[in-house]
C-alpha atoms as a PDB file:
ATOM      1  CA  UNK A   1       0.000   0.000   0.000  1.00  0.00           C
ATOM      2  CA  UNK A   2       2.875   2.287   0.729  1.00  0.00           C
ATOM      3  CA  UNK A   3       4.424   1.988  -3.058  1.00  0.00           C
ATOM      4  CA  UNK A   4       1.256   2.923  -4.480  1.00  0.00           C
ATOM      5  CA  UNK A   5       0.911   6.140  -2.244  1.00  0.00           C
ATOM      6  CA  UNK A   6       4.652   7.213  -3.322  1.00  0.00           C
ATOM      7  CA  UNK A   7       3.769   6.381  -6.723  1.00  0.00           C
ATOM      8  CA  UNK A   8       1.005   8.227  -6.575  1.00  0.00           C
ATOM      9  CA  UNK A   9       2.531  11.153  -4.733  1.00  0.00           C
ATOM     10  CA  UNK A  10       5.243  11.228  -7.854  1.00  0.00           C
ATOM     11  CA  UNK A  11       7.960  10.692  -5.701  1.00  0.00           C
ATOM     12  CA  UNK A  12       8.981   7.215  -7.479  1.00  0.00           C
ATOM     13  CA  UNK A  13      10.713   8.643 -10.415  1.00  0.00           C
ATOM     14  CA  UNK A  14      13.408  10.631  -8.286  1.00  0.00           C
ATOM     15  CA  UNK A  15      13.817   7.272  -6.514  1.00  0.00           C
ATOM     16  CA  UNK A  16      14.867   5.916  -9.760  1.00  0.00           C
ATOM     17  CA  UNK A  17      16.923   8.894 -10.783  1.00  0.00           C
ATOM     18  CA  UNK A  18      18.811   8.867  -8.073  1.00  0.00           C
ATOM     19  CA  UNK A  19      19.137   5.338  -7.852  1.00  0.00           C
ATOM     20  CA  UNK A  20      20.648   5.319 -11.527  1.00  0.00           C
ATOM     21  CA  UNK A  21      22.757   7.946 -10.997  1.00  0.00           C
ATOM     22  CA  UNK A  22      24.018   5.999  -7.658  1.00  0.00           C
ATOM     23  CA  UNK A  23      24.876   3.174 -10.012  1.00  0.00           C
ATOM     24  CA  UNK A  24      26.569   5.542 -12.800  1.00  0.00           C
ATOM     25  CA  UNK A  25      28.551   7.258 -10.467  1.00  0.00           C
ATOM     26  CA  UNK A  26      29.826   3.504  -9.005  1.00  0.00           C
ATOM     27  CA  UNK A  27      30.987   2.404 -12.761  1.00  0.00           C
ATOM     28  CA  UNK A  28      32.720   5.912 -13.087  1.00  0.00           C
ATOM     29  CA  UNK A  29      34.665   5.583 -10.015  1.00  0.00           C
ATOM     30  CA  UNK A  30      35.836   2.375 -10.851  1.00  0.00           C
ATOM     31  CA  UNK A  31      36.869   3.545 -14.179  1.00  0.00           C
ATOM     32  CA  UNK A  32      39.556   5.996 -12.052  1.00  0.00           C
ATOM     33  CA  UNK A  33      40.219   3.129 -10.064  1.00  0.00           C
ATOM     34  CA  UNK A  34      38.333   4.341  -6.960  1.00  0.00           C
ATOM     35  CA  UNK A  35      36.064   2.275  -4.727  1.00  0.00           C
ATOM     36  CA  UNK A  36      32.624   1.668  -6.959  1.00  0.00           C
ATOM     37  CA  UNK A  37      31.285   0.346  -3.633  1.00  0.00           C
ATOM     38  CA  UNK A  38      32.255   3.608  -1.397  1.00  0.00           C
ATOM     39  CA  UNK A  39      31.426   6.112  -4.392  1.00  0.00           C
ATOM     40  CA  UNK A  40      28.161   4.502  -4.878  1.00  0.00           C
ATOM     41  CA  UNK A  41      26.772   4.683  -1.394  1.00  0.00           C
ATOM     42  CA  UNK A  42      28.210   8.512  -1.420  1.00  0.00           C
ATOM     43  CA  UNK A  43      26.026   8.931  -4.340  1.00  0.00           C
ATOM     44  CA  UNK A  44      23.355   7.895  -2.080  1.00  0.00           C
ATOM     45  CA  UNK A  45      23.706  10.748  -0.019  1.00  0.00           C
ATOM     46  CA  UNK A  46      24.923  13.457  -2.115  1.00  0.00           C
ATOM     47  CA  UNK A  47      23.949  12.417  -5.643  1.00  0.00           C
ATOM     48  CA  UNK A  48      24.363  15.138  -8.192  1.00  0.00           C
ATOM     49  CA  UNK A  49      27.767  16.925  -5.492  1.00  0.00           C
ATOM     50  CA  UNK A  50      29.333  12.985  -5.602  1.00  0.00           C
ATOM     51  CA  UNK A  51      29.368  13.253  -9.765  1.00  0.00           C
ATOM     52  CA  UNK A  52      30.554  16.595  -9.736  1.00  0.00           C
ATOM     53  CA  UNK A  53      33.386  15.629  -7.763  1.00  0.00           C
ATOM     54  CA  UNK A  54      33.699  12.712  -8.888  1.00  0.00           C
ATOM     55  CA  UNK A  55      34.519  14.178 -12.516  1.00  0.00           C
ATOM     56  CA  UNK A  56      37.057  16.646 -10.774  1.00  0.00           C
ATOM     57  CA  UNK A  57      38.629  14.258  -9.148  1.00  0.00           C
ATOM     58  CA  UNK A  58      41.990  12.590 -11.259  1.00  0.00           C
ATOM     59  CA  UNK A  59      42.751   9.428 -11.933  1.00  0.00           C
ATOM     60  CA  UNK A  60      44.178   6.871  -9.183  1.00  0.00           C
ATOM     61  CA  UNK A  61      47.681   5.532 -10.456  1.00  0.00           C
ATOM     62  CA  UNK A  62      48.099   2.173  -9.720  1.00  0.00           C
ATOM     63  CA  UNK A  63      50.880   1.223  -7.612  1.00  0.00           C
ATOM     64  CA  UNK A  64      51.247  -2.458  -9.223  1.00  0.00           C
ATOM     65  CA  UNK A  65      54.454  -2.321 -11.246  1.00  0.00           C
END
């Protein structure tokens, strides 16, 4: 009954937005060999600030070799 009274309300899309994002901002970390895991859950809480500076942010060298 709850999910069809957010539904309803129109607060399911930025659920899903934010979500997604959440899970964009995880792949990007990765891809600058940062924590997906510890990015995404930061995304959580800040969304749209966590991409931001996540894009600012350079790229981890890798100390392997």
């Amino acid at each position: 009954m709850d999910q069809i009274a957010i539904m309803a309300d129109g607060r399911a899309p930025w659920f899903v937005g934010w979500g997604t994002l959440a899970l964009i901002n995880a792949g990007l970390a990765q891809g600058k060999n940062r924590s997906g895991l510890a990015w995404f859950l930061l995304s959580l809480l800040l969304g749209p600030i966590a991409t931001l500076v996540l894009v600012l942010l350079p790229k981890v060298r890798s100390t392997l070799f």
